[in-house]
C-alpha atoms as a PDB file:
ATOM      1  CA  UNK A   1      13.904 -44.414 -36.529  1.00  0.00           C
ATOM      2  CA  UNK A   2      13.926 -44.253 -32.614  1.00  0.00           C
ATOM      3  CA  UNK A   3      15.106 -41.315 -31.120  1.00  0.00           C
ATOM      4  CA  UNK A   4      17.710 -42.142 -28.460  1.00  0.00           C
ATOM      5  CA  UNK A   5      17.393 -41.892 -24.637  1.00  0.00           C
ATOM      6  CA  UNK A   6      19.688 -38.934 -24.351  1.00  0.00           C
ATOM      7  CA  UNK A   7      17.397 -37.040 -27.101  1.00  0.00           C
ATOM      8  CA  UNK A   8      14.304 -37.644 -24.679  1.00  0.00           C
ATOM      9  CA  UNK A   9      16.485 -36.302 -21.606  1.00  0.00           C
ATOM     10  CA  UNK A  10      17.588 -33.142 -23.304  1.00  0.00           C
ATOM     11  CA  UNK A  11      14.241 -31.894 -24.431  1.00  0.00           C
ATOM     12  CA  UNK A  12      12.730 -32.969 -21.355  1.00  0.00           C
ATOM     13  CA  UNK A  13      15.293 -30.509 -19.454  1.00  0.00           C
ATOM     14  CA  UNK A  14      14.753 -28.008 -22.460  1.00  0.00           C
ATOM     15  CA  UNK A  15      10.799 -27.999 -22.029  1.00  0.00           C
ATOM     16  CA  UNK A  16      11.495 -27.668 -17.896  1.00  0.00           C
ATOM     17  CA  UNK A  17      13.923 -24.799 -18.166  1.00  0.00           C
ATOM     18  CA  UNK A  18      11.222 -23.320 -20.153  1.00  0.00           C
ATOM     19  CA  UNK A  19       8.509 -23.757 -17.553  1.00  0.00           C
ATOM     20  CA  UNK A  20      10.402 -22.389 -15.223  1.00  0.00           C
ATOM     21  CA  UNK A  21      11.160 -19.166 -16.966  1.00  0.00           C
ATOM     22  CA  UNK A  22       7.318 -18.985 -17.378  1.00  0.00           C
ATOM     23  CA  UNK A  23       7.130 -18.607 -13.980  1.00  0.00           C
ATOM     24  CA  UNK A  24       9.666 -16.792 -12.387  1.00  0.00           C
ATOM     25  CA  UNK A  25       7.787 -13.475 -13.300  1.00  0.00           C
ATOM     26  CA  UNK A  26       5.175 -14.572 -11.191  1.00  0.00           C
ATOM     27  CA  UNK A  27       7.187 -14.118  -8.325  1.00  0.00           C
ATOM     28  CA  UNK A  28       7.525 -11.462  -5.782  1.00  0.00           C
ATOM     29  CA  UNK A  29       9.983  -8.915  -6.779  1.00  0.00           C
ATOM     30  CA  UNK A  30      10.951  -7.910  -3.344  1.00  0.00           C
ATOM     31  CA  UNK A  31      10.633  -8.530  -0.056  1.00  0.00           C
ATOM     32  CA  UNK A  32       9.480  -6.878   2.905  1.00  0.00           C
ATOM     33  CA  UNK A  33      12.494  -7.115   5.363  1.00  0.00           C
ATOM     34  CA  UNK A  34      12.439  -3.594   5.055  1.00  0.00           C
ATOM     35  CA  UNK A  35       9.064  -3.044   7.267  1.00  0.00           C
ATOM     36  CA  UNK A  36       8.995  -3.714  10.698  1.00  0.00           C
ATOM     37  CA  UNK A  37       6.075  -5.783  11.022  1.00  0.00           C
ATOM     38  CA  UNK A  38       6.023  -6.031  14.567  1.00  0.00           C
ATOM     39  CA  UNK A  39       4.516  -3.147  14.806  1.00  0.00           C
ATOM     40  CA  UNK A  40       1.611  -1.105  13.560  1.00  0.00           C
ATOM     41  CA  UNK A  41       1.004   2.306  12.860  1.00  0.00           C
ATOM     42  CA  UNK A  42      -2.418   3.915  12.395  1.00  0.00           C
ATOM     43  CA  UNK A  43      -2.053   7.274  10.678  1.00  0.00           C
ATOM     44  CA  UNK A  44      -4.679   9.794   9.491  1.00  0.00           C
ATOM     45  CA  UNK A  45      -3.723  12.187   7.206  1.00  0.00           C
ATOM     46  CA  UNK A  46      -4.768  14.788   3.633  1.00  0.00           C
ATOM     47  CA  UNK A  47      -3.585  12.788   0.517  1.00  0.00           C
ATOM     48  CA  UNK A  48      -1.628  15.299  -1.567  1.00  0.00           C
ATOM     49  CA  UNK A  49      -0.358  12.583  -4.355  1.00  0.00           C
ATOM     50  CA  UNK A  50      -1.586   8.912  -4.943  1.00  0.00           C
ATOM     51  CA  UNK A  51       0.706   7.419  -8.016  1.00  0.00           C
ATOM     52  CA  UNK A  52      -0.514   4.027  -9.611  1.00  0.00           C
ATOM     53  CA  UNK A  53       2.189   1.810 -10.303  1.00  0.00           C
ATOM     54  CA  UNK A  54       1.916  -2.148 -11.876  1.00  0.00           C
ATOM     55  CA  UNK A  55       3.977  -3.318  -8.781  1.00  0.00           C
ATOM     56  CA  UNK A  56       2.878  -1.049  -5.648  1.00  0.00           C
ATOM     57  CA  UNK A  57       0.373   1.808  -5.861  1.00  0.00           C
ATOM     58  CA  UNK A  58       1.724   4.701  -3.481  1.00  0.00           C
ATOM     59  CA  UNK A  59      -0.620   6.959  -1.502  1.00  0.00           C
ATOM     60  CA  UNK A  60       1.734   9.991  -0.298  1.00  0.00           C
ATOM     61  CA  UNK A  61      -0.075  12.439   2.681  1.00  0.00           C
ATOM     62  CA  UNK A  62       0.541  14.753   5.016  1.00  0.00           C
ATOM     63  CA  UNK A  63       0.217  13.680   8.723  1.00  0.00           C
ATOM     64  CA  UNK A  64      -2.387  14.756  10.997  1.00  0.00           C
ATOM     65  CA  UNK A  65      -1.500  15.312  14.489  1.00  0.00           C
ATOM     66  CA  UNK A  66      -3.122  13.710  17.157  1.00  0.00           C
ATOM     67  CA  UNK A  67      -4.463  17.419  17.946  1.00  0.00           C
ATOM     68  CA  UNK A  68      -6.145  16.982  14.700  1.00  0.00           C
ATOM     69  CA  UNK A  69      -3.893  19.654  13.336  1.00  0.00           C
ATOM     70  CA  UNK A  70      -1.793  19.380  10.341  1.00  0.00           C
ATOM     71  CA  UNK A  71       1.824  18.317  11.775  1.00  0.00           C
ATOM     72  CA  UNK A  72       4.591  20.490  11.243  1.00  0.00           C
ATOM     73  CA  UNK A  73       8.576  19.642  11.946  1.00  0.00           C
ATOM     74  CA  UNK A  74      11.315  21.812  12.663  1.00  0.00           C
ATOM     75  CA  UNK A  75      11.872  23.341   9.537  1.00  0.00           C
ATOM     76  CA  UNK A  76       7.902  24.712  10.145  1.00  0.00           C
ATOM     77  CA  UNK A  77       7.090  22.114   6.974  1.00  0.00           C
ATOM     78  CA  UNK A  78       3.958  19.489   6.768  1.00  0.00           C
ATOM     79  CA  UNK A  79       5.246  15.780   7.872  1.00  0.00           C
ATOM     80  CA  UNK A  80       4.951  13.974   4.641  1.00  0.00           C
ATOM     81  CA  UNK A  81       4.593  10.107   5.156  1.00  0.00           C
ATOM     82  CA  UNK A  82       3.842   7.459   2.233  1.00  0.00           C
ATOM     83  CA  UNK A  83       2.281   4.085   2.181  1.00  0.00           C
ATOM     84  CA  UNK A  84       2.923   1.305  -0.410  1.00  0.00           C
ATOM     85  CA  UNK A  85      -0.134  -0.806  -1.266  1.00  0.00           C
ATOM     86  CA  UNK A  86      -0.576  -3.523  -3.914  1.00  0.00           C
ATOM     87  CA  UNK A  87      -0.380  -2.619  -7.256  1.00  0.00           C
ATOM     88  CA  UNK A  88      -3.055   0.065  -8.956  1.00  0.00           C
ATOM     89  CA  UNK A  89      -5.256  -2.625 -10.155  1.00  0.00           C
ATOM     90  CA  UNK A  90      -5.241  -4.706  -7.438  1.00  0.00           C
ATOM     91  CA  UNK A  91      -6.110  -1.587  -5.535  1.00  0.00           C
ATOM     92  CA  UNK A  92      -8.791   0.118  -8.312  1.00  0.00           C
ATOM     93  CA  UNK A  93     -10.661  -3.400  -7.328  1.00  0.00           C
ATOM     94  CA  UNK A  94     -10.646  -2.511  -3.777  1.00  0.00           C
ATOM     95  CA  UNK A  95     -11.868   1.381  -4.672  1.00  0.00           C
ATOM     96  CA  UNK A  96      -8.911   2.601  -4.031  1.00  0.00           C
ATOM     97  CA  UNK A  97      -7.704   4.828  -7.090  1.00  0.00           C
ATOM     98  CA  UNK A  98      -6.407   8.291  -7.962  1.00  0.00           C
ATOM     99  CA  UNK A  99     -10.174   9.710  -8.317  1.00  0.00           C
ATOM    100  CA  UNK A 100     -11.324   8.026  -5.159  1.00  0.00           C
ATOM    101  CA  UNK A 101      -7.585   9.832  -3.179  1.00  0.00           C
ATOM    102  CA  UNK A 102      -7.688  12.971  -5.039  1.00  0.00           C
ATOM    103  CA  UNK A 103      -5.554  15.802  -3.224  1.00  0.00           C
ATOM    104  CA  UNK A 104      -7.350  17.366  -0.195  1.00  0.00           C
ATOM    105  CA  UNK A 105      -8.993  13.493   0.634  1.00  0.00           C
ATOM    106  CA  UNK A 106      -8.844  12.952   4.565  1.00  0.00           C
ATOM    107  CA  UNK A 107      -7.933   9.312   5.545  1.00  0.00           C
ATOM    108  CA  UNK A 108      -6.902   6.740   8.040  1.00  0.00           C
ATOM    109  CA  UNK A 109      -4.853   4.033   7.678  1.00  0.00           C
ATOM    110  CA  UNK A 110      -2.969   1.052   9.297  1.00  0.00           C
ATOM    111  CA  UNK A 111       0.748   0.470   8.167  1.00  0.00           C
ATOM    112  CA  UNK A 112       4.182  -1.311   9.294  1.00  0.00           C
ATOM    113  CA  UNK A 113       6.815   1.151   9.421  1.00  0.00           C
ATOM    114  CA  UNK A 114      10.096   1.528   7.567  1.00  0.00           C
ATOM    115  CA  UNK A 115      12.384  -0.116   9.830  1.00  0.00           C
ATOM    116  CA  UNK A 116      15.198   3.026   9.488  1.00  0.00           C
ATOM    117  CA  UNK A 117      12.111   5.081  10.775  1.00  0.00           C
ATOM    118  CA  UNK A 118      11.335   7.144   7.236  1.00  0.00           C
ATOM    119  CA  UNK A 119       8.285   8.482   6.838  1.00  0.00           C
ATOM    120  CA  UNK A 120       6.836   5.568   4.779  1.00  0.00           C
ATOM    121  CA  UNK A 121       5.126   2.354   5.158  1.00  0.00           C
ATOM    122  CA  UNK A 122       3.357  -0.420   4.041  1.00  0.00           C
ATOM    123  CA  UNK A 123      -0.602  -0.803   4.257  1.00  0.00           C
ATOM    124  CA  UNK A 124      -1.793  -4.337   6.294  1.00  0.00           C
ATOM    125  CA  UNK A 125      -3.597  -5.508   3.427  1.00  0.00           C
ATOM    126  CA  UNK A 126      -6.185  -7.081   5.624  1.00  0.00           C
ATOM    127  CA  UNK A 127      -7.381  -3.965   6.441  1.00  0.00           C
ATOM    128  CA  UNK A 128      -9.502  -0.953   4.846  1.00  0.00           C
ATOM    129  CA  UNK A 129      -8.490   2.026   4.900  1.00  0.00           C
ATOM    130  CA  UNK A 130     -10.864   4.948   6.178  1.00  0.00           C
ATOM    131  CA  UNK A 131     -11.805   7.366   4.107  1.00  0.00           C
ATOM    132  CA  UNK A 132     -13.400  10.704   5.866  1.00  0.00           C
ATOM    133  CA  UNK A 133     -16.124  12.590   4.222  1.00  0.00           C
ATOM    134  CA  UNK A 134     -15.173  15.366   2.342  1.00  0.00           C
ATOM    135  CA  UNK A 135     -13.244  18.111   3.974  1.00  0.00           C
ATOM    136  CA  UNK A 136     -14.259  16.616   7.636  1.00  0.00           C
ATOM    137  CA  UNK A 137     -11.560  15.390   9.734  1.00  0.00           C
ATOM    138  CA  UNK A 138     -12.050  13.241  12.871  1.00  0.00           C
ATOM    139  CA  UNK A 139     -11.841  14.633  16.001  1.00  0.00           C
ATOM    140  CA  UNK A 140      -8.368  15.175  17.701  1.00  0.00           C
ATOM    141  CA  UNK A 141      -6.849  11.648  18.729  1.00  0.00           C
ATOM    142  CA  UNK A 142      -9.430   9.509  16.290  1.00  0.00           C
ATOM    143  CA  UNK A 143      -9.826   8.031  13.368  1.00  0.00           C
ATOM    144  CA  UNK A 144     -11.961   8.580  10.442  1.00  0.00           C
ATOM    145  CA  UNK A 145     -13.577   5.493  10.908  1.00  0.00           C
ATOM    146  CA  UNK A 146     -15.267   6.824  13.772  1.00  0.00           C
ATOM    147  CA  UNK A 147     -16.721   9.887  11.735  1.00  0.00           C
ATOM    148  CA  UNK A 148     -20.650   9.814  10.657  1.00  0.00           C
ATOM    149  CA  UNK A 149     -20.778   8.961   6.978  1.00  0.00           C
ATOM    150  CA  UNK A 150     -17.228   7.343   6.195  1.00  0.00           C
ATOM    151  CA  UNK A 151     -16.036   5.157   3.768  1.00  0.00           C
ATOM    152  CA  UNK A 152     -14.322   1.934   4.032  1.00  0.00           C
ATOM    153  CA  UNK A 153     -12.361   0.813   1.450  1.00  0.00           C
ATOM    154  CA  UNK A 154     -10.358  -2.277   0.285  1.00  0.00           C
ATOM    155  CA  UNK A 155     -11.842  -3.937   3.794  1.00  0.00           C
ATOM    156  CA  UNK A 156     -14.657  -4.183   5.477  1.00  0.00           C
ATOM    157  CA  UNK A 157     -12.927  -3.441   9.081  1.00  0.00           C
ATOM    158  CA  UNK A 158     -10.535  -0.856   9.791  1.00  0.00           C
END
């Protein structure tokens, strides 16, 4: 016995529905209206906590002054800043992982800014992110791409 039209039309929209709801977790899960991207920050800084997430790994360090001393504000307390990043695999393909930022790690990197001015971020994925050598900071007003025997990672340009 045939099945009727209607039949056809139903599990048609059944198998579709389904589909969709195999995608949807595919999708972004935010925007990033909260970022100003026009405009870039470069920040160098000492990673103090890097926390691997699915969503957005986090690398959380304490500015470095453009006197290439660490910043202070009023309350006489290191400037803390944080910058979101893909998620931890994403970024463990790139090199960028909890044992590569362990605490103490000197670093540059390029971010849009929190558009209510927090101390927070998000890394321009098309670029690396400089990675001093141990325990040697750049010189006052530069970046550690510019010191002998960096590292760049997740790019190949800072």
């Amino acid at each position: 016995m045939k099945k009727p039209a209607r039949d056809w039309v139903i599990a048609g929209l059944v198998a579709f529905a389904s589909l969709g709801l195999c995608v949807t977790p595919a999708m972004p899960h935010h925007s990033f209206a909260m970022y100003d991207e026009t405009k870039i920050v470069v920040l160098t800084g000492v990673a103090h906590q890097f926390v691997a997430q699915a969503n957005h790994a986090e690398l959380h360090f304490y500015l470095i002054g453009a006197d290439g001393k660490l910043t202070k504000d009023k309350d006489g307390k290191y400037v803390d800043w944080g910058v979101e990043m893909a998620g931890a695999a994403a970024m463990a393909q790139q090199g960028i992982t909890a044992a590569t930022f362990p605490a103490g790690t000197i670093f540059s990197v390029k971010m849009n800014p929190l558009r209510d001015g927090s101390n927070f971020g998000s890394r321009i994925a098309t670029t690396a992110i400089a990675k001093c050598p141990w325990k040697t900071p750049p010189a006052p007003g530069k970046t550690c791409d510019t010191v002998k025997g960096s590292e760049l990672l997740g790019g190949t340009a800072f």
